[in-house]
N, C-alpha and C. Protein backbone atom coordinates (compact mmCIF):
# COMPACT_ATOMS: atom_id res chain seq x y z
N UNK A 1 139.72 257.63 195.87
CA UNK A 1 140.06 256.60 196.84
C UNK A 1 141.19 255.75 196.25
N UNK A 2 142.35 255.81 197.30
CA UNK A 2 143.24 254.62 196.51
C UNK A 2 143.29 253.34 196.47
N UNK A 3 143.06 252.59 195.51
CA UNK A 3 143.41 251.26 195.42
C UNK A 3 144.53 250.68 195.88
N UNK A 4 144.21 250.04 196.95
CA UNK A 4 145.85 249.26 197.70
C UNK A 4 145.53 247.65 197.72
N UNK A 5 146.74 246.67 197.31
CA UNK A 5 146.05 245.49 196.93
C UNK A 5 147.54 245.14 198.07
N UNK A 6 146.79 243.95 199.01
CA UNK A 6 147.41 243.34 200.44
C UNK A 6 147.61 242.36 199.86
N UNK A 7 148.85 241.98 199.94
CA UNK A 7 149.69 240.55 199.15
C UNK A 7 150.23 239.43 200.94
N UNK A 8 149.01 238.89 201.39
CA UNK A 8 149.76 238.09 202.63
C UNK A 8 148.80 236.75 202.82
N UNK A 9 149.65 235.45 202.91
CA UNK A 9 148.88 234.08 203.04
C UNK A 9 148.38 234.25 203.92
N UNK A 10 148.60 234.76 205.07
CA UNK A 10 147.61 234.92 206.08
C UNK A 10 145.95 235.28 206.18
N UNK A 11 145.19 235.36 205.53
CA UNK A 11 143.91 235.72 205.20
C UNK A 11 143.46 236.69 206.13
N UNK A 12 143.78 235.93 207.74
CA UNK A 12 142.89 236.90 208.50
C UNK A 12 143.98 238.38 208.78
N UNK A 13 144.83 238.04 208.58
CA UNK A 13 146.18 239.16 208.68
C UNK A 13 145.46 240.15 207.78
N UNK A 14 145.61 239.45 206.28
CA UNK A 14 145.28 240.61 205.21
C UNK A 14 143.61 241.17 205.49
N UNK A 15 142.55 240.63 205.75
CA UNK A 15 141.78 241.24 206.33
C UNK A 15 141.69 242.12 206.93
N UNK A 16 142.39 242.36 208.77
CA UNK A 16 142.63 242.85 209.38
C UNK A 16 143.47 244.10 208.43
N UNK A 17 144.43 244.20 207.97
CA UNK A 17 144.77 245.24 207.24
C UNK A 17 143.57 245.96 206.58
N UNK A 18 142.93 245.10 205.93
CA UNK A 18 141.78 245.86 204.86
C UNK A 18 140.82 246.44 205.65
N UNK A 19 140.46 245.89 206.54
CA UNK A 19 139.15 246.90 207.80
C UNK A 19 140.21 248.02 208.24
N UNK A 20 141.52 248.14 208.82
CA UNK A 20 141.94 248.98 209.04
C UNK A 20 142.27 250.31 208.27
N UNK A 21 142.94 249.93 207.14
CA UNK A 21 143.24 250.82 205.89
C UNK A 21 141.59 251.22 205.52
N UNK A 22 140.22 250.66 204.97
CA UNK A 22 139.40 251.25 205.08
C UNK A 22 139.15 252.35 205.48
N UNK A 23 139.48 252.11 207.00
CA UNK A 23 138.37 253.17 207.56
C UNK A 23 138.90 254.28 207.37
N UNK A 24 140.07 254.25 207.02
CA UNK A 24 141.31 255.75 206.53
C UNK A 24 141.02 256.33 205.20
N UNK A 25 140.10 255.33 204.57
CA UNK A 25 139.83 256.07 203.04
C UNK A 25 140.20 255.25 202.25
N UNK A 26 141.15 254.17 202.33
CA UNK A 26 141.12 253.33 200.97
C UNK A 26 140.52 252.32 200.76
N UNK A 27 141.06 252.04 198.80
CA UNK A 27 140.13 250.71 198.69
C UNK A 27 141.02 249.61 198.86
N UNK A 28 140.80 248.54 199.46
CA UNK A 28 141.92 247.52 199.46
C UNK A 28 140.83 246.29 199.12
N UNK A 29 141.75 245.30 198.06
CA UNK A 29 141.85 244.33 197.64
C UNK A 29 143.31 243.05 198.72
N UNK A 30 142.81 242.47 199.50
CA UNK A 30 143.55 241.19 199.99
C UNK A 30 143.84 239.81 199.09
N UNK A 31 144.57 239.43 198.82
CA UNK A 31 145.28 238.42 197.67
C UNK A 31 145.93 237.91 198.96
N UNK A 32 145.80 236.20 198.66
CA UNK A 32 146.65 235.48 199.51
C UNK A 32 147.97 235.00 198.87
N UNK A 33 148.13 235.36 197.38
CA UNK A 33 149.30 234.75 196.70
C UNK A 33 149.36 235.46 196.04
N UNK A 34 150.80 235.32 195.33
CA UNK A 34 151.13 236.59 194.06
C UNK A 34 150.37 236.33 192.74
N UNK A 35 149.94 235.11 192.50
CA UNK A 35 148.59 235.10 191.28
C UNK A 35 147.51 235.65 191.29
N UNK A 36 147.01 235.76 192.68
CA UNK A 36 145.55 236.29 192.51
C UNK A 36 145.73 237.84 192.94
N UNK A 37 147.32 238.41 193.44
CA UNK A 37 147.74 239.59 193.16
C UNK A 37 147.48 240.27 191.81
N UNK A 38 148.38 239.49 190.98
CA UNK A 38 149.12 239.74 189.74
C UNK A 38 147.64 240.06 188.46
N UNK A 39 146.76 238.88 188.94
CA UNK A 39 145.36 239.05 188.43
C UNK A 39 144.32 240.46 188.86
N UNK A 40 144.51 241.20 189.98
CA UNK A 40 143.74 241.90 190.39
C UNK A 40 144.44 243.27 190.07
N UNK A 41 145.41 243.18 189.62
CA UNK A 41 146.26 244.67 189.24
C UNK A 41 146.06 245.18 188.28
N UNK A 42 145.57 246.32 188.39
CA UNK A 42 144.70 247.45 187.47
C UNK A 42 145.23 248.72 186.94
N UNK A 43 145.20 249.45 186.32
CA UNK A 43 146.05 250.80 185.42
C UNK A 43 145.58 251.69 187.13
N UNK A 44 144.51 251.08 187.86
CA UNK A 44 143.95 251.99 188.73
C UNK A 44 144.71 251.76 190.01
N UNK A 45 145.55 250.43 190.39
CA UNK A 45 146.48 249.94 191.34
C UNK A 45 147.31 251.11 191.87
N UNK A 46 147.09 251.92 193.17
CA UNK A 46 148.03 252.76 193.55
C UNK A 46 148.98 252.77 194.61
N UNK A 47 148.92 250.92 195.08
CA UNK A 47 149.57 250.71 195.79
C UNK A 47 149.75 249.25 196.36
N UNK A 48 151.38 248.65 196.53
CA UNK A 48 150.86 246.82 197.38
C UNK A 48 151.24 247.10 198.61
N UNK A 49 150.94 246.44 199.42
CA UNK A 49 151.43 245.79 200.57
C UNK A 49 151.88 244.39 201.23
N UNK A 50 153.19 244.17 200.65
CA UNK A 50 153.68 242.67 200.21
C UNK A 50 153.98 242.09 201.22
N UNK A 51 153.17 240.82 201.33
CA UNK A 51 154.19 240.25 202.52
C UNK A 51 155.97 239.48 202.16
N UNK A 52 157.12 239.51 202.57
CA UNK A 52 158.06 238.76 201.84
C UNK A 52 158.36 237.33 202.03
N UNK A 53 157.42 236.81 202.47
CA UNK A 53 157.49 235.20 202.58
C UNK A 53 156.34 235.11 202.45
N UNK A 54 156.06 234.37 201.42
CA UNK A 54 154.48 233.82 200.78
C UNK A 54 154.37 232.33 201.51
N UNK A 55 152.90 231.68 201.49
CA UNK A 55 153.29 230.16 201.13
C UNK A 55 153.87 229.38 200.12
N UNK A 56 154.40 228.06 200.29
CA UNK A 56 155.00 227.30 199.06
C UNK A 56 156.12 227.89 198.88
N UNK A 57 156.59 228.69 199.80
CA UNK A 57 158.25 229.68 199.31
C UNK A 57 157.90 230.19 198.58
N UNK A 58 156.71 231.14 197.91
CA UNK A 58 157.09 231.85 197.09
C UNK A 58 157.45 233.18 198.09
N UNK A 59 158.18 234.24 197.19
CA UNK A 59 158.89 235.24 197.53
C UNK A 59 158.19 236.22 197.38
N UNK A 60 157.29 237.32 198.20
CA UNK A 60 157.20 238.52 198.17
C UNK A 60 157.23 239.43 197.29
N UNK A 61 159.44 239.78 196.59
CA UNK A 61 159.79 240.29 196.28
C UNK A 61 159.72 239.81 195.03
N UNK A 62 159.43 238.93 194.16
CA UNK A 62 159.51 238.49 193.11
C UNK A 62 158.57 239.46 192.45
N UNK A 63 157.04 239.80 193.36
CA UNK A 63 155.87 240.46 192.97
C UNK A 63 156.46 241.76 193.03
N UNK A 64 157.44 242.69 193.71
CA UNK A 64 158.22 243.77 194.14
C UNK A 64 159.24 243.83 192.43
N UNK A 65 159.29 242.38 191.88
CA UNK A 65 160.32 242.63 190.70
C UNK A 65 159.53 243.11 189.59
N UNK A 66 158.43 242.27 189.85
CA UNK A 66 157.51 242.49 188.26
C UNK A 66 156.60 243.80 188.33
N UNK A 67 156.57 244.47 189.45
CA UNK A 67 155.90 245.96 189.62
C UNK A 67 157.07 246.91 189.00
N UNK A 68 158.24 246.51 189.58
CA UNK A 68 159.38 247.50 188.84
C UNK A 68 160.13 247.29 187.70
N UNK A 69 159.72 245.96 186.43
CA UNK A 69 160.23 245.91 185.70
C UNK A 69 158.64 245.50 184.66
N UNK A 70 158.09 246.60 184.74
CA UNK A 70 157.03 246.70 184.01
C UNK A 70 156.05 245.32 183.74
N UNK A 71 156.10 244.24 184.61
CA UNK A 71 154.77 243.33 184.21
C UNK A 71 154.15 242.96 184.39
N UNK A 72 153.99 244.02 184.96
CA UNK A 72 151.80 244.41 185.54
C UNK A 72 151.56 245.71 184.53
N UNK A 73 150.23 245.89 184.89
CA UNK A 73 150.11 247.05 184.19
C UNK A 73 149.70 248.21 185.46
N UNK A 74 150.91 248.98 185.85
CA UNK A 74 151.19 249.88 187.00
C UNK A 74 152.33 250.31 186.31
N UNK A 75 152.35 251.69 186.65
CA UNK A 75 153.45 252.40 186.58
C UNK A 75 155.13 251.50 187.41
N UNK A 76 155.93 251.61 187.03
CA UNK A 76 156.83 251.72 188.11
C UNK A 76 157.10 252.12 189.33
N UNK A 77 156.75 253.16 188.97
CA UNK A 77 157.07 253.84 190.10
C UNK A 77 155.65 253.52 191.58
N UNK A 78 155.02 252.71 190.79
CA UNK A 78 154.32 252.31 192.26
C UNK A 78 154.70 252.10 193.58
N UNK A 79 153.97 252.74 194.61
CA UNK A 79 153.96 252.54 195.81
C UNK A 79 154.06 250.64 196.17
N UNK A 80 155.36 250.26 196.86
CA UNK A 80 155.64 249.31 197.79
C UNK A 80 155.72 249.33 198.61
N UNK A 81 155.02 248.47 199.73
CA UNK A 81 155.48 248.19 200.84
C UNK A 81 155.99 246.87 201.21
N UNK A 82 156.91 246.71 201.77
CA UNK A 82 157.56 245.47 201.81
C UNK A 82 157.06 245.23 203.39
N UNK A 83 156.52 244.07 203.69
CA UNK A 83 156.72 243.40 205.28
C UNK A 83 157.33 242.16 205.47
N UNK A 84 157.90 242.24 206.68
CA UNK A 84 158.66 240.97 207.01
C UNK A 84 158.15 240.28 209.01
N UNK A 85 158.23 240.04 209.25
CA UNK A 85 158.81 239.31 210.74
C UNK A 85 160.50 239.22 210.77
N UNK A 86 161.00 239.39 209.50
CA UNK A 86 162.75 238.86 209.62
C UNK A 86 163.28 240.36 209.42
N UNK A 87 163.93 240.99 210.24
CA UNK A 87 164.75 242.23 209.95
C UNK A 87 165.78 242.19 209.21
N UNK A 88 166.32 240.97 209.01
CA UNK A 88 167.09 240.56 207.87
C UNK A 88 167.02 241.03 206.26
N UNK A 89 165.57 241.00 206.29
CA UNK A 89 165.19 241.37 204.65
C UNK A 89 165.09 242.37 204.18
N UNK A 90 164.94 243.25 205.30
CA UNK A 90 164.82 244.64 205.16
C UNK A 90 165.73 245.13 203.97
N UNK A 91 166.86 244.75 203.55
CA UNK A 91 168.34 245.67 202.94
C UNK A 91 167.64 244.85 201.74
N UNK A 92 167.37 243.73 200.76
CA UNK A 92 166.84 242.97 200.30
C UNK A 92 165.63 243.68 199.54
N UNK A 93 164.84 244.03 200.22
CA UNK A 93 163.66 244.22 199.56
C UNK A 93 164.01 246.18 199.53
N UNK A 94 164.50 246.87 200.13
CA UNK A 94 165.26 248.43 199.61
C UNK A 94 165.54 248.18 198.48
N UNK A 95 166.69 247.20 198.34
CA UNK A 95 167.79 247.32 197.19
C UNK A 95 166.35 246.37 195.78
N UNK A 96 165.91 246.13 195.83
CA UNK A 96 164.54 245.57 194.91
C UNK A 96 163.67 246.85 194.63
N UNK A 97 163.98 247.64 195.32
CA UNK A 97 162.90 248.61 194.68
C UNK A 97 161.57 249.29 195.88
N UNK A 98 161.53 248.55 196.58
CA UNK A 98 160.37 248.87 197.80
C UNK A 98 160.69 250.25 198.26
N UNK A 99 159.54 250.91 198.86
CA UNK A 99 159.52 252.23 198.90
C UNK A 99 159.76 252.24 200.17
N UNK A 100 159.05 251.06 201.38
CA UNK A 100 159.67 251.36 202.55
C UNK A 100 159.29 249.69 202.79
N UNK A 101 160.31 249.67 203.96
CA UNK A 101 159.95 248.07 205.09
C UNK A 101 159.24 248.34 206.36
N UNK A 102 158.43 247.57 206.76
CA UNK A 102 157.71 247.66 207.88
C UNK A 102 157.87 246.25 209.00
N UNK A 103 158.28 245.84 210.06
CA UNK A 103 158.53 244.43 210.42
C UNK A 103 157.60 244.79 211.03
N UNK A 104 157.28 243.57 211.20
CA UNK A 104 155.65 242.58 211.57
C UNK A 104 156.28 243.04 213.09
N UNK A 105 155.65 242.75 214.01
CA UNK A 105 154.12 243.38 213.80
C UNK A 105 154.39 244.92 213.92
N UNK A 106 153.46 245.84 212.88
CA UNK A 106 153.74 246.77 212.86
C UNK A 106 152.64 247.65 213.49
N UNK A 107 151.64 248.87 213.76
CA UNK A 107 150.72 248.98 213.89
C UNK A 107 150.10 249.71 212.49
N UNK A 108 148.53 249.29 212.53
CA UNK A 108 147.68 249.90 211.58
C UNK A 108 147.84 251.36 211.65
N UNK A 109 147.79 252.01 211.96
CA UNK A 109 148.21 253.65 211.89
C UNK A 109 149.76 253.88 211.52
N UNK A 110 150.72 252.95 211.64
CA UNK A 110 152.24 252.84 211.04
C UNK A 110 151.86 252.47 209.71
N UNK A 111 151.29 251.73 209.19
CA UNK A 111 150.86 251.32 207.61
C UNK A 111 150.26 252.63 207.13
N UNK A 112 148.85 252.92 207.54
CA UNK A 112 148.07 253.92 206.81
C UNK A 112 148.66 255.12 206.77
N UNK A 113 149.86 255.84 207.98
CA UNK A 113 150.28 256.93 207.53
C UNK A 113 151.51 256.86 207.17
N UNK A 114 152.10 255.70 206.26
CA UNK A 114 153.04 255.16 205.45
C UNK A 114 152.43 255.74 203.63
N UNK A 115 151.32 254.99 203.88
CA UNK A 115 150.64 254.94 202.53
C UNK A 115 150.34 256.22 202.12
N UNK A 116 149.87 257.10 203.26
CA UNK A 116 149.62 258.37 202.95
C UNK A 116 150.48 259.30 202.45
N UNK A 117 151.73 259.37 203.39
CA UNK A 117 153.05 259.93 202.82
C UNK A 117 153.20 259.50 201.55
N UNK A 118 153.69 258.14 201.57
CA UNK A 118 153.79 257.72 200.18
C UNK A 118 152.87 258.25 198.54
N UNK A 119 151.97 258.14 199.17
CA UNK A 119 150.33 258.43 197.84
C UNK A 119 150.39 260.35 198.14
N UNK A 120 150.76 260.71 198.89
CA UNK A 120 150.77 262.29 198.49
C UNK A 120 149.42 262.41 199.78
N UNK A 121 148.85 261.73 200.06
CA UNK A 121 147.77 262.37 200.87
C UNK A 121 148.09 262.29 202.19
N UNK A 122 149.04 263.45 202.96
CA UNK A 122 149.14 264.06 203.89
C UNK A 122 148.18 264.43 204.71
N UNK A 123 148.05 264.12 205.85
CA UNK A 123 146.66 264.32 206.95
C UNK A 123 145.39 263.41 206.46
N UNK A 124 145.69 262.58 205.79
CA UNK A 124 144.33 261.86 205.55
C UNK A 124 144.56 260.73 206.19
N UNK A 125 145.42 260.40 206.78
CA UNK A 125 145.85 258.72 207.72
C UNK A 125 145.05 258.83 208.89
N UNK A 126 144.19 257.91 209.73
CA UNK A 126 143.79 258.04 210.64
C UNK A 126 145.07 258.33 211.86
């Protein structure tokens, strides 16, 4: 089962992701900030789903920097997903390293058979 950890202040947002992604097979962890992200990231972490506007201004992509410049303990090459509401950010969070962008609102079956492609598990997306 893959570990996917939901990076969005929204609580009931990141929820809603986590019942959805569930029922497809993964494990998801929801973090409302990039600390209690950054704290829950495991050698076993196989994937985020970032939002790019945090509360307090923090930035999304900052958590998108420290996945790709080794300071978490995750490979690099980890699975990103970048989300926005701003289509603007899209080129932004590419050029950072994200594996793909998704603008809000996206649907739960657009995420899970994102993740799947991404993680190698083909036909397992609801």
């Amino acid at each position: 089962m893959s570990k996917i950890i939901v990076v969005d202040d929204d609580m009931t947002n990141a929820e809603l992701i986590k019942m959805f992604l569930e029922l497809d097979g993964f494990s998801v962890l929801p973090c409302s900030n990039m600390e209690t992200a950054k704290a829950a990231t495991s050698a076993d972490t196989e994937g985020f789903v970032i939002d790019c506007r945090l509360a307090r201004g923090a930035n999304g992509l900052d958590l998108l920097t420290a996945v790709r410049e080794s300071q978490l303990p995750v490979p690099t090459n980890t699975v990103v997903i970048m989300t926005s509401g701003d289509y603007r950010l899209e080129q932004a969070a590419l050029d950072a390293g994200a594996d793909r962008f998704l603008l809000k609102p996206y649907s739960p079956n657009a995420l899970s058979s994102t993740l799947s492609e991404l993680l190698g598990r083909e036909g397992e997306s609801g």
